[in-house]
ModelCIF file with pLDDT and N, C-alpha, C, O atoms, coordinates in Angstrom:
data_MODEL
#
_entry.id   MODEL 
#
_entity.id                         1 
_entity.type                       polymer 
_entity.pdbx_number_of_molecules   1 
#
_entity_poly.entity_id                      1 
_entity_poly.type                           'polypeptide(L)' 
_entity_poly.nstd_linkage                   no 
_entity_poly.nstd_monomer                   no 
_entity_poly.pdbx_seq_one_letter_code       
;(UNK)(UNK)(UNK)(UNK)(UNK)(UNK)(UNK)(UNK)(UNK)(UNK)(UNK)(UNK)(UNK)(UNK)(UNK)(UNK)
(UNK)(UNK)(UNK)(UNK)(UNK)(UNK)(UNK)(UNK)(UNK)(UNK)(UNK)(UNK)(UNK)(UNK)(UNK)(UNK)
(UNK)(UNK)(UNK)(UNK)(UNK)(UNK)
;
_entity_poly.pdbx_seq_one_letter_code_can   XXXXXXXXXXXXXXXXXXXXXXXXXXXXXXXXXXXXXX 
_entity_poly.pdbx_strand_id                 A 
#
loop_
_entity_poly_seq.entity_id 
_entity_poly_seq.num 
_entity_poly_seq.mon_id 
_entity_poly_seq.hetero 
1 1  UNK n 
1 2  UNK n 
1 3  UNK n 
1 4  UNK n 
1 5  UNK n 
1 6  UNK n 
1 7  UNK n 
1 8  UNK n 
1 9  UNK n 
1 10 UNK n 
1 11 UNK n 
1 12 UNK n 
1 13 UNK n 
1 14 UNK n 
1 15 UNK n 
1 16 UNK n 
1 17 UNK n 
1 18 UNK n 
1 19 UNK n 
1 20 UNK n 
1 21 UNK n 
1 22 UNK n 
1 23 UNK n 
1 24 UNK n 
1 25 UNK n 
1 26 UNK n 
1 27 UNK n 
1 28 UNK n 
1 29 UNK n 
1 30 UNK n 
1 31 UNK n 
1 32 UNK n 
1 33 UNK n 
1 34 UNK n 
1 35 UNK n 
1 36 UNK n 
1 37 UNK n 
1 38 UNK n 
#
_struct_asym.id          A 
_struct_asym.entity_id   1 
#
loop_
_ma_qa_metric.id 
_ma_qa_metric.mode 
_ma_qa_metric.name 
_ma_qa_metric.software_group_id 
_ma_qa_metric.type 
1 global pLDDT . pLDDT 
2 local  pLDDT . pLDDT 
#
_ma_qa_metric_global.metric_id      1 
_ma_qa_metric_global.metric_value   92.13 
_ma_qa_metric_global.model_id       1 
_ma_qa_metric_global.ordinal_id     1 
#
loop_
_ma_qa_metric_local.label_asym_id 
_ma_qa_metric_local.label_comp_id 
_ma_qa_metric_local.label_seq_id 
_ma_qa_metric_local.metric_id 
_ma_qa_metric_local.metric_value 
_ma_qa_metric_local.model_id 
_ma_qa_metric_local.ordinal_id 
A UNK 1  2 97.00 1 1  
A UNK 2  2 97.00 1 2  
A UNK 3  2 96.00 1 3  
A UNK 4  2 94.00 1 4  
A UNK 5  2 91.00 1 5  
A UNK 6  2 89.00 1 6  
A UNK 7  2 86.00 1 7  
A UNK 8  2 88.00 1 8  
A UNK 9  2 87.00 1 9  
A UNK 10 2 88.00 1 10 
A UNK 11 2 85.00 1 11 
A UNK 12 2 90.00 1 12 
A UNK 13 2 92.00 1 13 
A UNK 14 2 87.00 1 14 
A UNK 15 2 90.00 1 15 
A UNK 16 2 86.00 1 16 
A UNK 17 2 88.00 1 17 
A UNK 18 2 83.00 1 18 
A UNK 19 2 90.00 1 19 
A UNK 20 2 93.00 1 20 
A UNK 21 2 90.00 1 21 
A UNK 22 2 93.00 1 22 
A UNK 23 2 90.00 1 23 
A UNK 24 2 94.00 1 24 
A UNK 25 2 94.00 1 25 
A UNK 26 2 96.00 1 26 
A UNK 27 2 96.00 1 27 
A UNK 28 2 95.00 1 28 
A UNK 29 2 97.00 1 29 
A UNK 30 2 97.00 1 30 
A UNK 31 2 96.00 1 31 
A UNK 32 2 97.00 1 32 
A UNK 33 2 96.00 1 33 
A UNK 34 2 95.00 1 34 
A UNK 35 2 96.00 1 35 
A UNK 36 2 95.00 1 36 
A UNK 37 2 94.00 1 37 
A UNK 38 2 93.00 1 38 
#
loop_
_atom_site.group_PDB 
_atom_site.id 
_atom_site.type_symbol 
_atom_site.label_atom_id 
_atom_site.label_alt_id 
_atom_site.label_comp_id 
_atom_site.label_asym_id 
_atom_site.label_entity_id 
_atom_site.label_seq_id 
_atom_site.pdbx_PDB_ins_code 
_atom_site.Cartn_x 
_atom_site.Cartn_y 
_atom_site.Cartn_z 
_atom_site.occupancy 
_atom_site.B_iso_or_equiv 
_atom_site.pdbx_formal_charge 
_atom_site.auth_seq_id 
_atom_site.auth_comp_id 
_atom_site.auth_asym_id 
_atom_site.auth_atom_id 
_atom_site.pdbx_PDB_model_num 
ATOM 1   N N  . UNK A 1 1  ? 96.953  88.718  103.380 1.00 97.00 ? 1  UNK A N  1 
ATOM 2   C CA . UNK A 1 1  ? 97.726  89.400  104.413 1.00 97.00 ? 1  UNK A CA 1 
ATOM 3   C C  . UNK A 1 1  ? 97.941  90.842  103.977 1.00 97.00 ? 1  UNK A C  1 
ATOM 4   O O  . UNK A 1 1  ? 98.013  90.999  102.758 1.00 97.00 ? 1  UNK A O  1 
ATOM 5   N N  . UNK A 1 2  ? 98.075  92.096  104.863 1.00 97.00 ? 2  UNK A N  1 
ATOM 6   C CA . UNK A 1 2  ? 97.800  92.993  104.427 1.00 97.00 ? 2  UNK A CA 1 
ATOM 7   C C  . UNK A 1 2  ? 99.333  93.310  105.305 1.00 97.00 ? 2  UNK A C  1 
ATOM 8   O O  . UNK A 1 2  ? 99.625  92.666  106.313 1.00 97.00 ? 2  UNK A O  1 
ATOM 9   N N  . UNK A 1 3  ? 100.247 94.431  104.717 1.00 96.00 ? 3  UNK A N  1 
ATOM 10  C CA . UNK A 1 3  ? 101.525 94.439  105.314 1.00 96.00 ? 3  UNK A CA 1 
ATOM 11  C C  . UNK A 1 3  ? 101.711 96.182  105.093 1.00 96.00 ? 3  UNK A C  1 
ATOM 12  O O  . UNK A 1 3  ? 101.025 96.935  104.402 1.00 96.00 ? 3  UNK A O  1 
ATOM 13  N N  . UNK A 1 4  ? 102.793 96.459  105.877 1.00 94.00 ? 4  UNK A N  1 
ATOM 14  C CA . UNK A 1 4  ? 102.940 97.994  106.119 1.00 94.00 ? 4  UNK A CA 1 
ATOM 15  C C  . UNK A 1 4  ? 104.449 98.028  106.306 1.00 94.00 ? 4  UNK A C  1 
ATOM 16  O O  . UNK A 1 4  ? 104.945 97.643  107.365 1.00 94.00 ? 4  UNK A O  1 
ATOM 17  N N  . UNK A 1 5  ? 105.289 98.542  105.161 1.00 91.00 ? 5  UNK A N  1 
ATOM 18  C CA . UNK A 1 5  ? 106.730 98.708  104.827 1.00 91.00 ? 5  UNK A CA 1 
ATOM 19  C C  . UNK A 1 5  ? 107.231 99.892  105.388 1.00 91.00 ? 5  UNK A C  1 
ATOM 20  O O  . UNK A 1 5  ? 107.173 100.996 104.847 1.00 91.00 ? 5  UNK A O  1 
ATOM 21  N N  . UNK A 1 6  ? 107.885 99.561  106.843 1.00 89.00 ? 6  UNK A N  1 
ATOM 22  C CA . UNK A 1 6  ? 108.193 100.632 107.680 1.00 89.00 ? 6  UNK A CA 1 
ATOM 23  C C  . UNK A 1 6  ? 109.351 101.216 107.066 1.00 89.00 ? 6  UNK A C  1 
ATOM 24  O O  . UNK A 1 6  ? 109.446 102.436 107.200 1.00 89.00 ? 6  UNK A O  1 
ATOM 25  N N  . UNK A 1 7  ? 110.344 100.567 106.359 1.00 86.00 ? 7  UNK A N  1 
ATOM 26  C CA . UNK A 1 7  ? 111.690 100.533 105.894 1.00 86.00 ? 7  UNK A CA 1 
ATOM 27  C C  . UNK A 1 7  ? 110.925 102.196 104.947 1.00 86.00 ? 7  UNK A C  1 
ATOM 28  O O  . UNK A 1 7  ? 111.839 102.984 104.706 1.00 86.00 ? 7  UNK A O  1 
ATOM 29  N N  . UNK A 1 8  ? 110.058 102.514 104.648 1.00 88.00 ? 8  UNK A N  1 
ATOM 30  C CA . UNK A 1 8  ? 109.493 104.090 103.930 1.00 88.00 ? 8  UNK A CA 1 
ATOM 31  C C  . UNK A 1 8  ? 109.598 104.953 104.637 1.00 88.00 ? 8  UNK A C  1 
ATOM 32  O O  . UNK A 1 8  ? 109.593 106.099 104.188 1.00 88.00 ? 8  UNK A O  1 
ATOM 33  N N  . UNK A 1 9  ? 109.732 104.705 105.997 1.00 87.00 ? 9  UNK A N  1 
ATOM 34  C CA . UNK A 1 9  ? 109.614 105.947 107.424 1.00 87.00 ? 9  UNK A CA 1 
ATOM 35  C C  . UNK A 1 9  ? 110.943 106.596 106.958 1.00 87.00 ? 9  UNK A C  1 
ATOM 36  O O  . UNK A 1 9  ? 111.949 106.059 106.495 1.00 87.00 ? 9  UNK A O  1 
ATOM 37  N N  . UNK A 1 10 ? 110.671 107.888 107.205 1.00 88.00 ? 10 UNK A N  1 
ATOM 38  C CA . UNK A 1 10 ? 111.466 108.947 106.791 1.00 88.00 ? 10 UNK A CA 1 
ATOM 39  C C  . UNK A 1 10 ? 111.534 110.285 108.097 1.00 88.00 ? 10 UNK A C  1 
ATOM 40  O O  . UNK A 1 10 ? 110.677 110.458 108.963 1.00 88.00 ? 10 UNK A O  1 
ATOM 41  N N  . UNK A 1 11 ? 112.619 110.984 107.933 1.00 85.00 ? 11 UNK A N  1 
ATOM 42  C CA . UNK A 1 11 ? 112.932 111.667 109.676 1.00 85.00 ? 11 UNK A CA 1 
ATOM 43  C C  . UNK A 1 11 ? 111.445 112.500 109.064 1.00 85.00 ? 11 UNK A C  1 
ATOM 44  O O  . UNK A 1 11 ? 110.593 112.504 109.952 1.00 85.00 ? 11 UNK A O  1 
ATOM 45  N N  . UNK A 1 12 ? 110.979 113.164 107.813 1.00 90.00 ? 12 UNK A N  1 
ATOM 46  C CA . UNK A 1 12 ? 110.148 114.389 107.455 1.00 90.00 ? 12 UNK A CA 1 
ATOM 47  C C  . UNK A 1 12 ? 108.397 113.300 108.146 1.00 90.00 ? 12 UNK A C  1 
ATOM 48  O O  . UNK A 1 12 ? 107.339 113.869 108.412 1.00 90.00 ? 12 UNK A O  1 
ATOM 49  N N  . UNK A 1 13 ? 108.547 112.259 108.229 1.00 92.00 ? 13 UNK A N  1 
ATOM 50  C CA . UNK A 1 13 ? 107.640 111.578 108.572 1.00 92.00 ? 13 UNK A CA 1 
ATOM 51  C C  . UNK A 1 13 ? 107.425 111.139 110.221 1.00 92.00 ? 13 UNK A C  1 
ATOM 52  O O  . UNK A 1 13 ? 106.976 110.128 110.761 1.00 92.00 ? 13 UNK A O  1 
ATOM 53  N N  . UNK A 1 14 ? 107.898 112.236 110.653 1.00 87.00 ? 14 UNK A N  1 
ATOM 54  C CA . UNK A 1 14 ? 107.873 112.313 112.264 1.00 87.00 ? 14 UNK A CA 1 
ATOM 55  C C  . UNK A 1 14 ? 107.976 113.408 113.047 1.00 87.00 ? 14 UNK A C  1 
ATOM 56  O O  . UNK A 1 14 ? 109.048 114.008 113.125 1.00 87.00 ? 14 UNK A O  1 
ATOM 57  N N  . UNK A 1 15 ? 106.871 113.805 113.725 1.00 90.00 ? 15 UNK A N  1 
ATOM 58  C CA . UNK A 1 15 ? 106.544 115.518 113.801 1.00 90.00 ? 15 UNK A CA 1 
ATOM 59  C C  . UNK A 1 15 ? 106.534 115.253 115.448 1.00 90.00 ? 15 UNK A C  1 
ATOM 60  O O  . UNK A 1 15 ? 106.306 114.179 116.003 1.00 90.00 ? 15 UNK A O  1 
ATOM 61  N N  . UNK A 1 16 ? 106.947 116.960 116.282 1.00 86.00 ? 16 UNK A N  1 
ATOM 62  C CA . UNK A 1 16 ? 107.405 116.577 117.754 1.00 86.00 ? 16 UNK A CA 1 
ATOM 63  C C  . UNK A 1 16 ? 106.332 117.657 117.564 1.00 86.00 ? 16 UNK A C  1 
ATOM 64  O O  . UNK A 1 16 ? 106.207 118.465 116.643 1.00 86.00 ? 16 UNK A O  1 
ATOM 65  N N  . UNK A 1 17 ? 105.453 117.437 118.862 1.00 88.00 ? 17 UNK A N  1 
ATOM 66  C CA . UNK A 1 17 ? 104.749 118.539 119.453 1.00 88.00 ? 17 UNK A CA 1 
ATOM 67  C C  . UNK A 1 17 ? 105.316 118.674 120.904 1.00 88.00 ? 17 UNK A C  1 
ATOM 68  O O  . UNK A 1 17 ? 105.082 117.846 121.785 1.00 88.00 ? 17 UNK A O  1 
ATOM 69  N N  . UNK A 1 18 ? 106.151 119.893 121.087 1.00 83.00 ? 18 UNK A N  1 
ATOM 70  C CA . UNK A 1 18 ? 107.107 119.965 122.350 1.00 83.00 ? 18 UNK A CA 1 
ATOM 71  C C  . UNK A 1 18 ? 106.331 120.621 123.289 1.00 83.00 ? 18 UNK A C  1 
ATOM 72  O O  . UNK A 1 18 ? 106.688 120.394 124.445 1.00 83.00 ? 18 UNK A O  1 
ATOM 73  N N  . UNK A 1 19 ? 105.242 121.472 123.147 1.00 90.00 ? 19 UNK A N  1 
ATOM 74  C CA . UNK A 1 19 ? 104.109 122.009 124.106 1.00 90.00 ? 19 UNK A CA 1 
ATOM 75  C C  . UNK A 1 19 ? 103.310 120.768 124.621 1.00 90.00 ? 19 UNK A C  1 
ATOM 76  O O  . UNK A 1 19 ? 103.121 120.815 125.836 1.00 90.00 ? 19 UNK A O  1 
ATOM 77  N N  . UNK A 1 20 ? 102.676 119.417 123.847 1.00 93.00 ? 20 UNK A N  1 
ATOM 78  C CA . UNK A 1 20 ? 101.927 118.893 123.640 1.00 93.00 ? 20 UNK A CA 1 
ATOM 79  C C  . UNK A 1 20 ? 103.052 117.406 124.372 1.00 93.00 ? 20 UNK A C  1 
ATOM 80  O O  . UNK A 1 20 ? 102.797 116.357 124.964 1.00 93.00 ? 20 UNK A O  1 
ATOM 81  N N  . UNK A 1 21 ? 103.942 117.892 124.041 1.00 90.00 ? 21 UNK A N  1 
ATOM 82  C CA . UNK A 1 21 ? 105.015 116.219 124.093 1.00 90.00 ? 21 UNK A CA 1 
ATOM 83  C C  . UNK A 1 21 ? 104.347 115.397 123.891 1.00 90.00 ? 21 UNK A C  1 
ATOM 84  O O  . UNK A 1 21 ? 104.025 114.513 124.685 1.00 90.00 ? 21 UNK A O  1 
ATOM 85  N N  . UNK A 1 22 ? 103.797 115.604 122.104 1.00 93.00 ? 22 UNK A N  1 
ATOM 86  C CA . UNK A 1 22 ? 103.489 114.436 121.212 1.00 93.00 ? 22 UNK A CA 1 
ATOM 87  C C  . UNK A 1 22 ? 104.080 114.205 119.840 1.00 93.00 ? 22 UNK A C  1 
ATOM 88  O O  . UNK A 1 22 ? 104.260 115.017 118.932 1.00 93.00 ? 22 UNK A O  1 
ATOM 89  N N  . UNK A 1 23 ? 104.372 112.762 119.904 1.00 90.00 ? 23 UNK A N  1 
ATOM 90  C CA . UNK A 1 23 ? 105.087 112.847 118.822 1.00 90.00 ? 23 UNK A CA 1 
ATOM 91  C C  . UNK A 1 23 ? 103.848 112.079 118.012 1.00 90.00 ? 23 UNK A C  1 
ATOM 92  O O  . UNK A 1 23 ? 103.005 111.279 118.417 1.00 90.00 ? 23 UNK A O  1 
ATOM 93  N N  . UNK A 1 24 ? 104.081 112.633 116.756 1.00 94.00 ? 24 UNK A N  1 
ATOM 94  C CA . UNK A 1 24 ? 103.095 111.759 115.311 1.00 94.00 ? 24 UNK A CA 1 
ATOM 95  C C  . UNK A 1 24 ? 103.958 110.755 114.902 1.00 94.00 ? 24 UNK A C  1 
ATOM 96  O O  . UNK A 1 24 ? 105.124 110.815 115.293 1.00 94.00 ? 24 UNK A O  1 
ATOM 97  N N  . UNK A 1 25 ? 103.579 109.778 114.137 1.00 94.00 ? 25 UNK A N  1 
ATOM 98  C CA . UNK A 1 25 ? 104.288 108.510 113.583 1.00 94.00 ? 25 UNK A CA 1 
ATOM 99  C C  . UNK A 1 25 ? 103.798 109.124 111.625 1.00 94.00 ? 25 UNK A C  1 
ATOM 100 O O  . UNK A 1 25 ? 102.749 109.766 111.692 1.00 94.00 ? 25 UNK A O  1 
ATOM 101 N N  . UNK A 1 26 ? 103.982 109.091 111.108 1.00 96.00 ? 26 UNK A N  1 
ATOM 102 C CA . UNK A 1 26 ? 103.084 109.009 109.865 1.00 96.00 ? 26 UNK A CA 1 
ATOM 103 C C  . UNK A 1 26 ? 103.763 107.759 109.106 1.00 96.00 ? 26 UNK A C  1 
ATOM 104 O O  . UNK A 1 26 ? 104.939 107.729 108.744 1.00 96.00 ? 26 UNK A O  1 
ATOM 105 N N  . UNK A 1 27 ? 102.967 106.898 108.959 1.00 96.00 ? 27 UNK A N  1 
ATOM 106 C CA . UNK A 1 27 ? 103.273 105.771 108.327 1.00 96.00 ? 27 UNK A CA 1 
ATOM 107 C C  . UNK A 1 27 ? 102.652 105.059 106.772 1.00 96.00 ? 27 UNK A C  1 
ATOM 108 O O  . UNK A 1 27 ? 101.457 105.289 106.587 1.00 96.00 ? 27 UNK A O  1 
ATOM 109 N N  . UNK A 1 28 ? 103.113 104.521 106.055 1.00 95.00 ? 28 UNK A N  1 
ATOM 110 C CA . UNK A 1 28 ? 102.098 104.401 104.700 1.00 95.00 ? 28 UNK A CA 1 
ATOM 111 C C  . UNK A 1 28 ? 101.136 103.475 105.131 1.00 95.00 ? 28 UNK A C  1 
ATOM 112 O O  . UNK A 1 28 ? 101.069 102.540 105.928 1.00 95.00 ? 28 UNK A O  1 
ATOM 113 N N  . UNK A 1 29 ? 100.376 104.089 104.284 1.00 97.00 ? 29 UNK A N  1 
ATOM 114 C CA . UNK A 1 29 ? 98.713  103.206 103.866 1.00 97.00 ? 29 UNK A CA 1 
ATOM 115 C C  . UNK A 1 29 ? 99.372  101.454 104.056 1.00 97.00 ? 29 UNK A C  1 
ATOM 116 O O  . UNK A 1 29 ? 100.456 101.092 103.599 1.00 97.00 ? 29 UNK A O  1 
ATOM 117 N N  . UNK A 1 30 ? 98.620  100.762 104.662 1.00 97.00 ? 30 UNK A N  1 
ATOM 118 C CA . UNK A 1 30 ? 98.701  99.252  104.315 1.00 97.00 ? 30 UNK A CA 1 
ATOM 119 C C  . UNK A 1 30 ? 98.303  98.610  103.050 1.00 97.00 ? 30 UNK A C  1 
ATOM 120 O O  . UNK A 1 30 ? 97.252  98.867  102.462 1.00 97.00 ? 30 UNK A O  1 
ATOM 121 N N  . UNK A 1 31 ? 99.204  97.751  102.651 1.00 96.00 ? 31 UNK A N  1 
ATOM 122 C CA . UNK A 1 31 ? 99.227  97.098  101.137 1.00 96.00 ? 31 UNK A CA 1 
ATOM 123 C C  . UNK A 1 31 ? 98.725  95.693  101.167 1.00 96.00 ? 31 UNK A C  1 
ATOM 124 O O  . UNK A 1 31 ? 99.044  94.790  101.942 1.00 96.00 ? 31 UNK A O  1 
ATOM 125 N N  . UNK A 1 32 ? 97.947  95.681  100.256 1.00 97.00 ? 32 UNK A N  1 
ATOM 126 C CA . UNK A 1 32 ? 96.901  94.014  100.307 1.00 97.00 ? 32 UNK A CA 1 
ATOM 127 C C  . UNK A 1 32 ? 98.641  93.331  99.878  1.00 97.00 ? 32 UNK A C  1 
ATOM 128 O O  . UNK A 1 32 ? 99.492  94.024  99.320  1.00 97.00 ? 32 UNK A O  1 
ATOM 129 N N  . UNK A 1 33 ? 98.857  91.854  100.295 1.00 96.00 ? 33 UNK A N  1 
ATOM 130 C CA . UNK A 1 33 ? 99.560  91.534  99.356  1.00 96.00 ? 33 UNK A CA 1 
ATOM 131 C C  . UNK A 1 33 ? 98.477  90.387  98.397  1.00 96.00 ? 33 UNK A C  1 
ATOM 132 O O  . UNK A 1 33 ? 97.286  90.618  98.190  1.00 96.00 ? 33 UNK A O  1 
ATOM 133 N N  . UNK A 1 34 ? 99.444  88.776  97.759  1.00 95.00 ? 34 UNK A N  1 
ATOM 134 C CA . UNK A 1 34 ? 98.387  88.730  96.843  1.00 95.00 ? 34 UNK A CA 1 
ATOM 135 C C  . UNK A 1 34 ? 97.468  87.587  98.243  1.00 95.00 ? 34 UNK A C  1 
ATOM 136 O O  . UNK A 1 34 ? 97.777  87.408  99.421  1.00 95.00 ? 34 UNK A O  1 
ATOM 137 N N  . UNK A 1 35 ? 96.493  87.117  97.554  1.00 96.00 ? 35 UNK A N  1 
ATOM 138 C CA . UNK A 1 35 ? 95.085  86.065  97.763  1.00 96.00 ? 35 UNK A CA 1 
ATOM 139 C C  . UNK A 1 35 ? 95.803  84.724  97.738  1.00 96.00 ? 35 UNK A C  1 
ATOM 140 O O  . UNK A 1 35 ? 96.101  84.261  96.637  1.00 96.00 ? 35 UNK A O  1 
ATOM 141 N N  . UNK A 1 36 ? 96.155  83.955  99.016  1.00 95.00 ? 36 UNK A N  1 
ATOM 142 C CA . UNK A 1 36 ? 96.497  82.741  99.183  1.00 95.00 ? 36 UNK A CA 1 
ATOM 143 C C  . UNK A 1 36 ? 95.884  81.576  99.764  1.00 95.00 ? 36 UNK A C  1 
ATOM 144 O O  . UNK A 1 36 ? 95.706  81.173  100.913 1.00 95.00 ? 36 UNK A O  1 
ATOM 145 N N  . UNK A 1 37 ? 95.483  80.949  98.012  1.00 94.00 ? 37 UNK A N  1 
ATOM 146 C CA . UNK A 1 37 ? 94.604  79.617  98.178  1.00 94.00 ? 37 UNK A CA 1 
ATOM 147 C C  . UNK A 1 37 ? 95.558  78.384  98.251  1.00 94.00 ? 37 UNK A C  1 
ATOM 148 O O  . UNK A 1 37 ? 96.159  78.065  97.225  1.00 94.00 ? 37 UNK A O  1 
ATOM 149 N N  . UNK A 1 38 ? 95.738  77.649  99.438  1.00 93.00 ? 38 UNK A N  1 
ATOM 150 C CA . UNK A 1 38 ? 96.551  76.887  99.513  1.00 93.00 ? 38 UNK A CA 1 
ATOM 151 C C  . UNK A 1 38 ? 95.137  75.506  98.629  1.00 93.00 ? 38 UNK A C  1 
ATOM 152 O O  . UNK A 1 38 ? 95.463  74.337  98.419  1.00 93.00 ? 38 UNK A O  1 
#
């Protein structure tokens, strides 16, 4: 399973384009977790 720890989002990690009225997300890289052999 590969997981993405939003709880890292930070206000510097969210950019407004007010001409554009777009906002960016920047979010971290996704993290393998481990290999589950049941």
């Amino acid at each position: 399973v590969y997981t993405v720890d939003l709880s890292q989002i930070k206000k510097t990690d969210i950019r407004f384009d007010e001409e554009a009225k777009i906002i960016t997300l920047y979010i971290p890289h996704a993290v393998q977790e481990e290999i589950n052999i049941p």
